[in-house]
Protein backbone atom coordinates (compact mmCIF):
# COMPACT_ATOMS: atom_id res chain seq x y z
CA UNK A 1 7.76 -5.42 -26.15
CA UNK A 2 7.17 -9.12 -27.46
CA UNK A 3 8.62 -9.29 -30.58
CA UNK A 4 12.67 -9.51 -29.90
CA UNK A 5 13.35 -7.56 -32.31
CA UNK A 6 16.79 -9.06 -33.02
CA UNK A 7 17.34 -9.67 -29.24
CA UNK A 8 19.78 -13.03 -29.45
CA UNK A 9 18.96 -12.84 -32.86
CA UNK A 10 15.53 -13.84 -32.75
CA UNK A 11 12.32 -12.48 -34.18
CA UNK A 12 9.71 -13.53 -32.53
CA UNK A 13 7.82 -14.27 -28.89
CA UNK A 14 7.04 -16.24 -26.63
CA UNK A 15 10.92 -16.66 -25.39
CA UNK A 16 11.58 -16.08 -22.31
CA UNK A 17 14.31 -13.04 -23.15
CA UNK A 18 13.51 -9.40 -21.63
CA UNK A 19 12.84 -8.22 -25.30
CA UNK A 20 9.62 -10.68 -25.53
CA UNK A 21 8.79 -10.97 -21.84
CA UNK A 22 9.20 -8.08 -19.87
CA UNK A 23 6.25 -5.45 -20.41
CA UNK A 24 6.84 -1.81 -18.43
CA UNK A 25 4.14 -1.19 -16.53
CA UNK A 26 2.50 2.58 -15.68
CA UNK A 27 0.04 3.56 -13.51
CA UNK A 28 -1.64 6.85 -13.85
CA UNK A 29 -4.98 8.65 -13.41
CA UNK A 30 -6.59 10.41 -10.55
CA UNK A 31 -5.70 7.80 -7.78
CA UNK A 32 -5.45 9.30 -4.47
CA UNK A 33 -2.08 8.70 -2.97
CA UNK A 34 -0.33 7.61 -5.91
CA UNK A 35 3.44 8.79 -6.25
CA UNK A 36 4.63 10.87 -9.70
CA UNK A 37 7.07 9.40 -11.59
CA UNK A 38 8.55 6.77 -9.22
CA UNK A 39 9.68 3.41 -10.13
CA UNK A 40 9.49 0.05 -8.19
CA UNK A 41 11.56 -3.08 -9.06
CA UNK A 42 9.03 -6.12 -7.54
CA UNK A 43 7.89 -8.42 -10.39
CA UNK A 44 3.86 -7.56 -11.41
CA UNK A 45 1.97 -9.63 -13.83
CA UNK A 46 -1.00 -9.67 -15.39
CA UNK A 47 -2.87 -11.31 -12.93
CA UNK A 48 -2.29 -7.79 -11.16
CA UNK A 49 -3.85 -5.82 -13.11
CA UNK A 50 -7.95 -6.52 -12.16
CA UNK A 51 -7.23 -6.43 -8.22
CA UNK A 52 -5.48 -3.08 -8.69
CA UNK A 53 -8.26 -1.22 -10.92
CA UNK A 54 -10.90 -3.05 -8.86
CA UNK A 55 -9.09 -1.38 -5.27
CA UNK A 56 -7.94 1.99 -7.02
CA UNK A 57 -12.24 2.58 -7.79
CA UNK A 58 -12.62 1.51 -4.07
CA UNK A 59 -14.44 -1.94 -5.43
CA UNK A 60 -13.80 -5.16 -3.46
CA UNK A 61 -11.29 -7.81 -4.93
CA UNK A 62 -13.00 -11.20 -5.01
CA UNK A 63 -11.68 -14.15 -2.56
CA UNK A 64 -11.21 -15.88 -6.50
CA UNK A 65 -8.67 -13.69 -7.76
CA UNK A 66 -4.90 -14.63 -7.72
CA UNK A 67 -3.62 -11.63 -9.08
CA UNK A 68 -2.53 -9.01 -5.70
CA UNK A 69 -3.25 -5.47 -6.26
CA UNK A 70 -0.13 -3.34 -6.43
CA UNK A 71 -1.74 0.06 -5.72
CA UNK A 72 0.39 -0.26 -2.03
CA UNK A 73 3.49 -0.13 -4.20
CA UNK A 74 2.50 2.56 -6.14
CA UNK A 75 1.70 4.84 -3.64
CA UNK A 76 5.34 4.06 -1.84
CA UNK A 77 3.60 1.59 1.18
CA UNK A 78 5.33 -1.27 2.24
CA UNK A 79 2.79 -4.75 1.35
CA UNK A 80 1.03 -5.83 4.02
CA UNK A 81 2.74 -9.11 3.33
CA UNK A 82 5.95 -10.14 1.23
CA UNK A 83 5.60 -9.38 -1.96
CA UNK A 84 5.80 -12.66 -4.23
CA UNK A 85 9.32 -14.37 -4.32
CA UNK A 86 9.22 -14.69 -7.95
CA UNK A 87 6.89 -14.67 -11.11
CA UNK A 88 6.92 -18.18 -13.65
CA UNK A 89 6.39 -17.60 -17.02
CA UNK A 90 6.08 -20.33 -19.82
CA UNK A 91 5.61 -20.52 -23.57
CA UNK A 92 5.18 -23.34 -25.55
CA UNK A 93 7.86 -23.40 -28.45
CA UNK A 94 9.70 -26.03 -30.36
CA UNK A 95 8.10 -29.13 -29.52
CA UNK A 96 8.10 -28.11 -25.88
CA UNK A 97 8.33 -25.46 -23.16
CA UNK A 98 10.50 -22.51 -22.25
CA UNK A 99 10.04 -21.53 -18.91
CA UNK A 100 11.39 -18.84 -16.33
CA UNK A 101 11.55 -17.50 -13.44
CA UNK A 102 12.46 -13.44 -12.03
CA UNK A 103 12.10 -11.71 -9.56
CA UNK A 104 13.31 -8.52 -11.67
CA UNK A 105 16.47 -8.73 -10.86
CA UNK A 106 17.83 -12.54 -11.57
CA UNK A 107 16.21 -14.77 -14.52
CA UNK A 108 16.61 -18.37 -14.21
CA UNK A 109 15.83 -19.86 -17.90
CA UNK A 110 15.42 -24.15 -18.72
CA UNK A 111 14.09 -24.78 -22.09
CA UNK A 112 12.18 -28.52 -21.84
CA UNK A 113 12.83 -29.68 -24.98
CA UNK A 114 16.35 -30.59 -24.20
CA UNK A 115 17.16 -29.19 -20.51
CA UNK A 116 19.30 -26.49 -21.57
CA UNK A 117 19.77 -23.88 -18.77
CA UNK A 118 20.52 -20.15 -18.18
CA UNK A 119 20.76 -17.60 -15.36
CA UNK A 120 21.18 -14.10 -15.86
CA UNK A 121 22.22 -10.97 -13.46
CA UNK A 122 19.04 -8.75 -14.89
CA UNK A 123 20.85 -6.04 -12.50
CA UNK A 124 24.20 -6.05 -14.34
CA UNK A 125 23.07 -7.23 -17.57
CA UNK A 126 20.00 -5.75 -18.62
CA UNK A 127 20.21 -6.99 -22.14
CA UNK A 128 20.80 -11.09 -21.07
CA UNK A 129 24.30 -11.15 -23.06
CA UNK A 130 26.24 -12.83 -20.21
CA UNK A 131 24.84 -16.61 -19.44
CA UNK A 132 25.87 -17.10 -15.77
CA UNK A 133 24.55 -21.06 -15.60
CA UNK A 134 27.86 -22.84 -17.31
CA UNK A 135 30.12 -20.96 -15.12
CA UNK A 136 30.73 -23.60 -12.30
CA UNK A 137 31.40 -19.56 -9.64
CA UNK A 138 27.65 -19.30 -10.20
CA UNK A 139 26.52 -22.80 -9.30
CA UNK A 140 25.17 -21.46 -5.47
CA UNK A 141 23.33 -18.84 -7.52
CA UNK A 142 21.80 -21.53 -10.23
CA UNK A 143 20.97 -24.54 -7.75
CA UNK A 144 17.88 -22.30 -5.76
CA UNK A 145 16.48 -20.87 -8.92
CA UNK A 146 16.10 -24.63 -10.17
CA UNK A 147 14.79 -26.03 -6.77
CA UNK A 148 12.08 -22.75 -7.48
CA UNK A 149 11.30 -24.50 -10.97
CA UNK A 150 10.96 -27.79 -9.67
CA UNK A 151 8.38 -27.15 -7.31
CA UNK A 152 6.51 -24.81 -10.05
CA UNK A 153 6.31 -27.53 -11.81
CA UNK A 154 5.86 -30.36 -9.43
CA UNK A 155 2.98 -32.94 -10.28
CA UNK A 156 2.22 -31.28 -14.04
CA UNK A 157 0.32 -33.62 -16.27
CA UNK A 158 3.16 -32.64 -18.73
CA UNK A 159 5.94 -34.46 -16.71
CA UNK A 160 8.65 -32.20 -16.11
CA UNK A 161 9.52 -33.05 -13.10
CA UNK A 162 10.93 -36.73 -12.04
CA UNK A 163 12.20 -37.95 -9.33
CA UNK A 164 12.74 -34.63 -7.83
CA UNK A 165 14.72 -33.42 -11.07
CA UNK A 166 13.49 -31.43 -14.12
């Protein structure tokens, strides 16, 4: 994780490929409940981590945190509410930002600098080699992922949205 490693023939992070930005996640120890070797497909961040150590040693989450524990998942319960829509990540690189959007199984890519866009099918395409945003079939996929970023991004000091449009 993080460095690309040749992904898109890149070598570094902060991009907002799979190779740089997707971290697996494992949960072990002696957690009451907690299913062996299963695997769950919602998008976790770090934010998730402190709520989910804090409720795993039976400690209280404070009201402040934003993070959600995922200990629910682990042990194969259903969240108490929906599980977030999507997670936004965001680096800054090349005189601007890259930012993105998942939900583990669709990416949604725009690059600030100059508006360029991408959408991959994480499902089909693991390894983000087929761009799905130029292909005009995919434009009812693209347009919510975008209306997503928008209102991310809505009323940043940075100015990436105007007018309703990134």
């Amino acid at each position: 994780h993080g460095e690309l490693m040749g992904d898109h023939h890149l070598w570094r992070k902060s991009l907002p490929y799979e190779g740089s930005a997707r971290v697996p996640l494992i949960l072990n120890g002696p957690i009451p409940g907690l299913l062996k070797s299963a695997a769950r497909s919602e998008a976790v961040e770090l934010r998730d981590i402190m709520p989910t150590l804090l409720e795993s040693a039976g400690l209280p989450v404070p009201e402040s945190v934003e993070g959600r524990s995922f200990l629910g998942l682990a042990r194969g319960q259903a969240p108490a509410k929906p599980w977030r829509p999507h997670i936004h990540g965001e680096h800054t690189v090349h005189g601007g930002s890259a930012h993105w959007l998942t939900d583990g199984r669709e990416k949604y890519v725009w690059m600030s600098w100059d508006g360029h866009e991408q959408l991959f099918d994480l499902s089909a395409d693991s390894q983000e080699l087929h761009d799905l945003a130029r292909d005009p079939v995919h434009a009812p996929r693209l347009q919510p992922w975008r209306q997503r970023l928008i209102r991310e991004l809505t009323g940043r000091e940075e100015g990436f949205v105007a007018d309703g449009r990134l």
